[in-house]
Protein backbone atom coordinates (compact mmCIF):
# COMPACT_ATOMS: atom_id res chain seq x y z
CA UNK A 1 -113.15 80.31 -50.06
CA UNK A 2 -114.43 78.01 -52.30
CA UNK A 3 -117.38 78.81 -54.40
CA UNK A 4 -120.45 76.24 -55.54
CA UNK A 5 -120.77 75.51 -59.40
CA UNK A 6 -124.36 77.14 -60.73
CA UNK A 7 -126.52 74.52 -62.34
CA UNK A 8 -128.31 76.38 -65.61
CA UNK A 9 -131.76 74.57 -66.54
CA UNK A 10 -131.44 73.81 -70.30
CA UNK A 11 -134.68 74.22 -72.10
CA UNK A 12 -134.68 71.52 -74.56
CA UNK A 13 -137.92 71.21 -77.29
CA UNK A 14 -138.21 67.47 -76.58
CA UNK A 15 -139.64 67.76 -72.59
CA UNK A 16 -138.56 64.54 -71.88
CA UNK A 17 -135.08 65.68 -72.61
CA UNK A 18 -135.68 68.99 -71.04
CA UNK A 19 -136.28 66.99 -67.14
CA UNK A 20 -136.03 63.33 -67.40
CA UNK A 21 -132.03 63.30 -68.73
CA UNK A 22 -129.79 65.09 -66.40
CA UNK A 23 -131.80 67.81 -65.00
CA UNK A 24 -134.49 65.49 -63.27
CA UNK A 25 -133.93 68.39 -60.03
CA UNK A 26 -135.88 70.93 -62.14
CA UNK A 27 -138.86 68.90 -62.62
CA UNK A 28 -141.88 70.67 -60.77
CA UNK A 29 -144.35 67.54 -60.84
CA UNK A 30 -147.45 70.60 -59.53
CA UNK A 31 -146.08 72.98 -62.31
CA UNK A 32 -144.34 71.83 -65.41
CA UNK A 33 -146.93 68.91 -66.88
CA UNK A 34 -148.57 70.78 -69.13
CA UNK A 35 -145.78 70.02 -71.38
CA UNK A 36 -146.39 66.15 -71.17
CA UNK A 37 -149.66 65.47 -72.81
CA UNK A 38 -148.71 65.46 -76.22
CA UNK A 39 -145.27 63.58 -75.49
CA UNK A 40 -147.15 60.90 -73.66
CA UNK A 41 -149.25 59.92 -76.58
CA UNK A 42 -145.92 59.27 -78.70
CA UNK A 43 -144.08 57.61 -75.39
CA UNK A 44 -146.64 56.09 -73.42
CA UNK A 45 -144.56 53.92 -71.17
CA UNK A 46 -141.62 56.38 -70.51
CA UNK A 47 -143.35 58.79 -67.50
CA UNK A 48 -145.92 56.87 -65.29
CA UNK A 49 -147.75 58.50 -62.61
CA UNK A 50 -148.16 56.65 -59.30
CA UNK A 51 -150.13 59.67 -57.44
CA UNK A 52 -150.96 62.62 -59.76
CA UNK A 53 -151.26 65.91 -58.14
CA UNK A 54 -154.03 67.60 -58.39
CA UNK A 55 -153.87 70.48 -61.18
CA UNK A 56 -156.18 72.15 -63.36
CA UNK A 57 -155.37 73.75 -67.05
CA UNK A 58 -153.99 77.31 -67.04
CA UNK A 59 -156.84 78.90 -68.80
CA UNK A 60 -159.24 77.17 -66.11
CA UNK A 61 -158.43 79.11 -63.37
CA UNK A 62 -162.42 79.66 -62.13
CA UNK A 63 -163.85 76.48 -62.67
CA UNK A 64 -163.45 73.34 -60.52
CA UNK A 65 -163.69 69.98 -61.96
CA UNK A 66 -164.02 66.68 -59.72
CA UNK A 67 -162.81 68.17 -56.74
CA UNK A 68 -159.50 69.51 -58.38
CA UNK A 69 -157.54 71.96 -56.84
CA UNK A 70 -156.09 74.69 -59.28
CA UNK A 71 -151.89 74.49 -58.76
CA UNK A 72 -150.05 77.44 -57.78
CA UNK A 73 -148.66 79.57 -59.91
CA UNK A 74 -145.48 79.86 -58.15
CA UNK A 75 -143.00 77.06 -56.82
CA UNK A 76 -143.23 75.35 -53.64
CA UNK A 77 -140.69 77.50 -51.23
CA UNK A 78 -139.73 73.95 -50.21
CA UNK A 79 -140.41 70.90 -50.17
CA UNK A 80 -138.99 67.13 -49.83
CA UNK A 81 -138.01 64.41 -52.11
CA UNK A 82 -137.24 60.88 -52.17
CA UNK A 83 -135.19 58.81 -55.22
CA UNK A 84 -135.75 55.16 -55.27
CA UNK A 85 -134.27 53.03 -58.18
CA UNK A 86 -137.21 50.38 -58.80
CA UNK A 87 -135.34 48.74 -61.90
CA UNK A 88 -137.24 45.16 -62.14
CA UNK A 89 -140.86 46.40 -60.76
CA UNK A 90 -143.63 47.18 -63.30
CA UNK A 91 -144.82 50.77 -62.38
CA UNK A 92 -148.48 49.82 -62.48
CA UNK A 93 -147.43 47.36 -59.29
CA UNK A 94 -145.89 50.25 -57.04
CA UNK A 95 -148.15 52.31 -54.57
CA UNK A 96 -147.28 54.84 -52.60
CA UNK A 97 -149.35 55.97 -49.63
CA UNK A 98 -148.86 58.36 -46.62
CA UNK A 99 -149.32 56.55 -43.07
CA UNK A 100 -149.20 58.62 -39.91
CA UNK A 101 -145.80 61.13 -40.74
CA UNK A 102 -144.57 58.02 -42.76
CA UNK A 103 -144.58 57.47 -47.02
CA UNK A 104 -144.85 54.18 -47.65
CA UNK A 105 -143.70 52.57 -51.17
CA UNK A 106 -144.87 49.05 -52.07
CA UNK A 107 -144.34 46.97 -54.97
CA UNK A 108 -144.92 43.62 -55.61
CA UNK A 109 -143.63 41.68 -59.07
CA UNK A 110 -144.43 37.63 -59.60
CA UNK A 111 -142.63 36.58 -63.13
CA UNK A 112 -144.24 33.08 -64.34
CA UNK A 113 -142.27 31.13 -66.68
CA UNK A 114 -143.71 28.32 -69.41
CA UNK A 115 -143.11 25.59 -66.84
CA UNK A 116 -145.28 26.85 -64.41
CA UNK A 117 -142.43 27.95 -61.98
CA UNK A 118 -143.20 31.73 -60.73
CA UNK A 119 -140.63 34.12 -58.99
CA UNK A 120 -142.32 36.83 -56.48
CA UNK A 121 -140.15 39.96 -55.55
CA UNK A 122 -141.68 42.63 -53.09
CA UNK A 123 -140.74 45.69 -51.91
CA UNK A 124 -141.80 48.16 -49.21
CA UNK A 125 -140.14 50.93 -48.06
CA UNK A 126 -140.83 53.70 -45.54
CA UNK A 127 -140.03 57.28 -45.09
CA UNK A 128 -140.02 59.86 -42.37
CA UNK A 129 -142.07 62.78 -43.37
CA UNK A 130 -140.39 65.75 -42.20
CA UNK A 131 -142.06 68.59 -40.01
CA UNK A 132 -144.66 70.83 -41.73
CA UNK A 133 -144.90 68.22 -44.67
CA UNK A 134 -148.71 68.56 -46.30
CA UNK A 135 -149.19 64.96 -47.04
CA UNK A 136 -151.84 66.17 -49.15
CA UNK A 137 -150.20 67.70 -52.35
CA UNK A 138 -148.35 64.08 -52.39
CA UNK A 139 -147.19 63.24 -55.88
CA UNK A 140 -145.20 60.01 -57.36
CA UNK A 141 -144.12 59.24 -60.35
CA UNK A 142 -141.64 56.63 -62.33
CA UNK A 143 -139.05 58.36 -64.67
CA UNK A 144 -137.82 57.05 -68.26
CA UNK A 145 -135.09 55.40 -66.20
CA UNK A 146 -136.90 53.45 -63.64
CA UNK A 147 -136.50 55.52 -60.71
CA UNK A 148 -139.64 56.44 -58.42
CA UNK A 149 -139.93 59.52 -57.48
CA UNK A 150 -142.04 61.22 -54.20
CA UNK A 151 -142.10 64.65 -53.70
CA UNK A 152 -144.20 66.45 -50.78
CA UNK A 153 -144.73 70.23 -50.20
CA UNK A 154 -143.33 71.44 -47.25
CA UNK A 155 -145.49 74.71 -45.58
CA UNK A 156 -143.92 76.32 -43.15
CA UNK A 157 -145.79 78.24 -40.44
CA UNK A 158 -142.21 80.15 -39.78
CA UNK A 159 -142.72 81.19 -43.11
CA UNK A 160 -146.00 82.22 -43.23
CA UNK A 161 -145.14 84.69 -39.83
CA UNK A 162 -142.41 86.40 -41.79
CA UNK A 163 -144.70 86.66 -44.51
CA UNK A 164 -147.17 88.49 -42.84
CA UNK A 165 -144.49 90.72 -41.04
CA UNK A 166 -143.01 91.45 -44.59
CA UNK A 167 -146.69 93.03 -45.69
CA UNK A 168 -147.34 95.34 -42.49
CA UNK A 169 -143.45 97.11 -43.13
CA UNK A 170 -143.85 98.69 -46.36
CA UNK A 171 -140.32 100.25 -45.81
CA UNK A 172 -138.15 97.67 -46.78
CA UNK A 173 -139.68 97.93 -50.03
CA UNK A 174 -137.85 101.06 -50.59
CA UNK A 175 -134.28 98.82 -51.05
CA UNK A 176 -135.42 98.32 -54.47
CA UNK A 177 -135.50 101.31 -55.74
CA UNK A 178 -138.39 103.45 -56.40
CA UNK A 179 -139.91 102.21 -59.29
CA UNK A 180 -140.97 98.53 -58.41
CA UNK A 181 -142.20 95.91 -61.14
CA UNK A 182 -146.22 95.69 -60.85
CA UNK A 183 -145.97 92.12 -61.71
CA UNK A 184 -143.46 90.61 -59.16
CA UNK A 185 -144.73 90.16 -55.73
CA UNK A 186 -141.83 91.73 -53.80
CA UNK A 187 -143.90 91.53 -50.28
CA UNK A 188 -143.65 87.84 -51.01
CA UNK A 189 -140.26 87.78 -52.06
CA UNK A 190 -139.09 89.37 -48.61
CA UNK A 191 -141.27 87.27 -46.29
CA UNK A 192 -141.97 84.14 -48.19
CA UNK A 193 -138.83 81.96 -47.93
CA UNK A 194 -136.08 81.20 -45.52
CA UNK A 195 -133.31 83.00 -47.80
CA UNK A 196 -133.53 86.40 -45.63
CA UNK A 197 -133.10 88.01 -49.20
CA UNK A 198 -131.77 91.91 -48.57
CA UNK A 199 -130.53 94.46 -50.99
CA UNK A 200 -127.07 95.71 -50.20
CA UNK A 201 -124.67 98.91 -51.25
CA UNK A 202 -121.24 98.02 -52.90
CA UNK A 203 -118.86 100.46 -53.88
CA UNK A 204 -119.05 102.83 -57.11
CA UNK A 205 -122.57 102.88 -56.74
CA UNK A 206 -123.24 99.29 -57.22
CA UNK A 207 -126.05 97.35 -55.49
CA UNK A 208 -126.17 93.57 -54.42
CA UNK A 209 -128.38 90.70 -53.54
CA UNK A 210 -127.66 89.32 -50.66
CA UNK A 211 -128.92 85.71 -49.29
CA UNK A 212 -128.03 83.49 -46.51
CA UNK A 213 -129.47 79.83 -45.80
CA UNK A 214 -128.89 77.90 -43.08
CA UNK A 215 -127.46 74.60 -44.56
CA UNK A 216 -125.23 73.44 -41.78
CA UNK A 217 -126.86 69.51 -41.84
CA UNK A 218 -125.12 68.91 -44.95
CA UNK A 219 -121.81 68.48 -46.11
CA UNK A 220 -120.56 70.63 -48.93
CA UNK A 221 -120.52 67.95 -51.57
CA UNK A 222 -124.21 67.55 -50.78
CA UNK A 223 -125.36 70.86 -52.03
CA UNK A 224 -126.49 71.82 -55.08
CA UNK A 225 -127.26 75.45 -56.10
CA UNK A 226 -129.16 75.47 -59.53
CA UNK A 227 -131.03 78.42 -61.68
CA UNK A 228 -134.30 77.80 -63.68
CA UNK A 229 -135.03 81.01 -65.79
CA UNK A 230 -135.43 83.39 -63.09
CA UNK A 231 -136.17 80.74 -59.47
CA UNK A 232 -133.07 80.20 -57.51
CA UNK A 233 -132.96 76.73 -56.28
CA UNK A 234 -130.68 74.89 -53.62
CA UNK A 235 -131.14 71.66 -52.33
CA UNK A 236 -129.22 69.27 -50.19
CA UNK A 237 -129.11 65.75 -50.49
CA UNK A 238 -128.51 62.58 -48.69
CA UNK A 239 -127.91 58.47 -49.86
CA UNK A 240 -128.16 55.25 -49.01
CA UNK A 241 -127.10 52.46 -50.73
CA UNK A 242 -127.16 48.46 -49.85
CA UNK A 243 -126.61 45.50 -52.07
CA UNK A 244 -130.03 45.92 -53.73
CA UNK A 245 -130.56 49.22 -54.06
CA UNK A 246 -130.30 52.76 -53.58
CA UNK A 247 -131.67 55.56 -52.98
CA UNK A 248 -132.02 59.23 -52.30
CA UNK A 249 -133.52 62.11 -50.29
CA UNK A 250 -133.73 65.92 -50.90
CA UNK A 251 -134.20 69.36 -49.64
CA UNK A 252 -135.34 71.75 -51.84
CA UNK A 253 -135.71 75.41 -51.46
CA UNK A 254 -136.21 78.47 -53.84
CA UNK A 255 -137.39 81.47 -54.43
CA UNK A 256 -138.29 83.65 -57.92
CA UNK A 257 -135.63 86.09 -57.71
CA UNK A 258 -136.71 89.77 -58.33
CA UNK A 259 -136.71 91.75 -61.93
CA UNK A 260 -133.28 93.36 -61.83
CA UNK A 261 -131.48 90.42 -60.31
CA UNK A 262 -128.05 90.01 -62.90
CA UNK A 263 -129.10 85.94 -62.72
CA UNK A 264 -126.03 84.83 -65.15
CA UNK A 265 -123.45 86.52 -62.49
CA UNK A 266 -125.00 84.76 -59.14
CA UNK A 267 -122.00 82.70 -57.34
CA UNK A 268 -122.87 81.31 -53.88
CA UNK A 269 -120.43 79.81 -51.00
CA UNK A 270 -120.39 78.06 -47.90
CA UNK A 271 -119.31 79.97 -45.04
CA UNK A 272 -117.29 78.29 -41.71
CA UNK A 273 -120.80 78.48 -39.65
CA UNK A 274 -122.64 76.23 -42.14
CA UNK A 275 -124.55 79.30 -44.00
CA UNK A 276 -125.06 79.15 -47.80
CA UNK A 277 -124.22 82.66 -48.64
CA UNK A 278 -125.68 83.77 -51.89
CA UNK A 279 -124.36 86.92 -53.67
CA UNK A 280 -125.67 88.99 -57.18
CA UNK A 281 -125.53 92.07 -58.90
CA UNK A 282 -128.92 93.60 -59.01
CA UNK A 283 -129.93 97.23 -61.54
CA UNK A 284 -132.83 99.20 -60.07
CA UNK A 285 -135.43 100.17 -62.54
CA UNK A 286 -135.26 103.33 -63.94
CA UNK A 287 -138.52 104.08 -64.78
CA UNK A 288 -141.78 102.69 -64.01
CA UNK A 289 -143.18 99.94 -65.62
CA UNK A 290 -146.87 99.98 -67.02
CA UNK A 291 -149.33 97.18 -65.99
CA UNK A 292 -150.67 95.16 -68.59
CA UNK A 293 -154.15 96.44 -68.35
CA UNK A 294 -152.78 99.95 -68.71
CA UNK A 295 -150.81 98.96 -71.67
CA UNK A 296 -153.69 97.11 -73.48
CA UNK A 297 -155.68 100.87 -73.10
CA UNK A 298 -152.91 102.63 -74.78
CA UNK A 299 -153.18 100.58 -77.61
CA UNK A 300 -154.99 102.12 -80.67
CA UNK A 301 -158.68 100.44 -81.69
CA UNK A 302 -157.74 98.44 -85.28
CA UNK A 303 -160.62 98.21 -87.23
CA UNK A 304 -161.68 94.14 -88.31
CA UNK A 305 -160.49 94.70 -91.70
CA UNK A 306 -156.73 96.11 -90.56
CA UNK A 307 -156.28 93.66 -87.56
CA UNK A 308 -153.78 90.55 -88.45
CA UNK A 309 -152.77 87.75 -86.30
CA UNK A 310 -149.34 88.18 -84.48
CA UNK A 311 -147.63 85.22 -84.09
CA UNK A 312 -145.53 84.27 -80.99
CA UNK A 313 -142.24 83.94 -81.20
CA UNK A 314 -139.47 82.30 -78.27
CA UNK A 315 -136.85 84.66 -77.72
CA UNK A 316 -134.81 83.17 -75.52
CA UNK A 317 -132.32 80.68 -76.11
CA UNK A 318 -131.33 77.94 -73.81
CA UNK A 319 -128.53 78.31 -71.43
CA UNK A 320 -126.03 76.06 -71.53
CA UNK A 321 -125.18 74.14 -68.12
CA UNK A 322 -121.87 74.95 -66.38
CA UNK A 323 -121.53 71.62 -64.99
CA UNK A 324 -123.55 68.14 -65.88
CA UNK A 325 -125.12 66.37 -63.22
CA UNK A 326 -124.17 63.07 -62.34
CA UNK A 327 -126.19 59.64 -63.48
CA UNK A 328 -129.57 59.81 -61.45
């Protein structure tokens, strides 16, 4: 039995290091912009966006602004991907569009020289949207390295069933122990995702976390099972290449894994029946944990003169990656 390497996101300070180098699969285009703005100003031309998603600021989250749509605050539970190299194309002359259950890429390049001769190139590409896909939430984009990028949420109703199933059996909360984190949304956890996530009884008193995925489309050299802080990610991947170009299309799937969850000892295989089997340790709480409102009335009233500033500081430190992904 063969086991699959565990990708590590690597938080770098410089974000264009930190998605658009060799982790390009942990960039959330819904989620992880706010890092961008500031970037941009110093690197104009290295990110273009073709269609923007729709997102509003963190500390907007009751106010809507030109027909915005606040992003969620969790990851899509899946959704699909296409990679196409567009080397040669300006990105202000590529548009993507949805038509019918197809995405559509178009691009269209005319290079005049001082003799008045002109060369046209043009491109257009289309893709099969797969079932459930909410053409919607579409976003495109062009990375540092000239490759477009369309990613579409995928919601699906199977989901949403075992979802509501997981909140009307309160039971199977009781797997976690007693004392449950107020801030992690363990109904969702259960319900929300195709992992079929259950908490299982080893020997010596030892519990495990215990996923299975049905990955049985895909060969094993086209999975990839990767870890961003604490969201378990596995996506499968096919290409195409011709003598022009190439390009690329993903499954992804996660879920936020659980407080508890020993993240840095996950391992994951692929079993004979084409299920991704995903194993890790995982602690119980001991005690229960106090919600941030009833922490903040704990607290003892400073008076204006004895109150300071607390600065932030990062305590974590970046985890190295086991194994470096390939050239995108």
């Amino acid at each position: 039995m063969s086991f699959f390497p565990i990708y590590r996101f690597r938080d770098f300070d410089d974000p264009f290091d930190r998605y658009f180098g060799d982790q390009l699969d942990f960039f959330d285009p819904w989620r992880d912009f706010e890092t961008f703005p500031t970037a941009l100003s110093i690197r104009p031309n290295a990110f273009r966006w073709i269609n923007e998603p729709s997102r509003l600021p963190r500390h907007h989250h009751h106010h809507h602004h030109h027909g915005t749509q606040p992003t969620s605050s969790t990851p899509h539970a899946e959704k699909f991907r296409v990679q196409l190299n567009v080397a040669g194309f300006d990105p202000e002359a590529i548009k993507t569009k949805v038509e019918g259950r197809k995405v559509v890429v178009e691009a269209k390049q005319e290079d005049r020289q001082a003799d008045g001769d002109y060369n046209v190139r043009e491109l257009r590409k289309s893709y099969e949207l797969p079932e459930h896909a909410d053409a919607t939430h579409l976003a495109s984009y062009v990375t540092p390295n000239n490759m477009l990028v369309i990613e579409v949420p995928i919601k699906n109703p199977e989901a949403e069933r075992r979802l509501e199933q997981a909140r009307k059996d309160d039971k199977r909360l009781a797997q976690f122990g007693e004392y449950l984190n107020p801030l992690f949304d363990y109904v969702g956890f259960l319900g929300g995702s195709d992992f079929e996530p259950r908490i299982v009884d080893k020997e010596n008193n030892q519990k495990q976390l215990e996923m299975t995925l049905g990955m049985k489309d895909y060969r094993p050299q086209e999975i990839k099972v990767s870890v961003k802080n604490n969201e378990l990610i596995v996506q499968g991947e096919h290409r195409h290449k011709d003598a022009n170009r190439s390009e690329r299309s993903f499954f992804f799937k996660s879920i936020v894994l659980p407080p508890g969850t020993q993240i840095d000892q996950l391992e994951s295989h692929l079993t004979e029946d084409g299920q991704l089997k995903i194993e890790v340790p995982f602690i119980e709480q001991k005690e229960a944990q106090k919600s941030v409102e009833s922490k903040e009335e704990s607290k003892p009233v400073e008076s204006k003169e004895e109150s300071k500033p607390v600065e932030s500081k990062e305590g974590s430190k970046p985890v190295e990656n086991e194994k470096k992904e390939g050239d995108k």
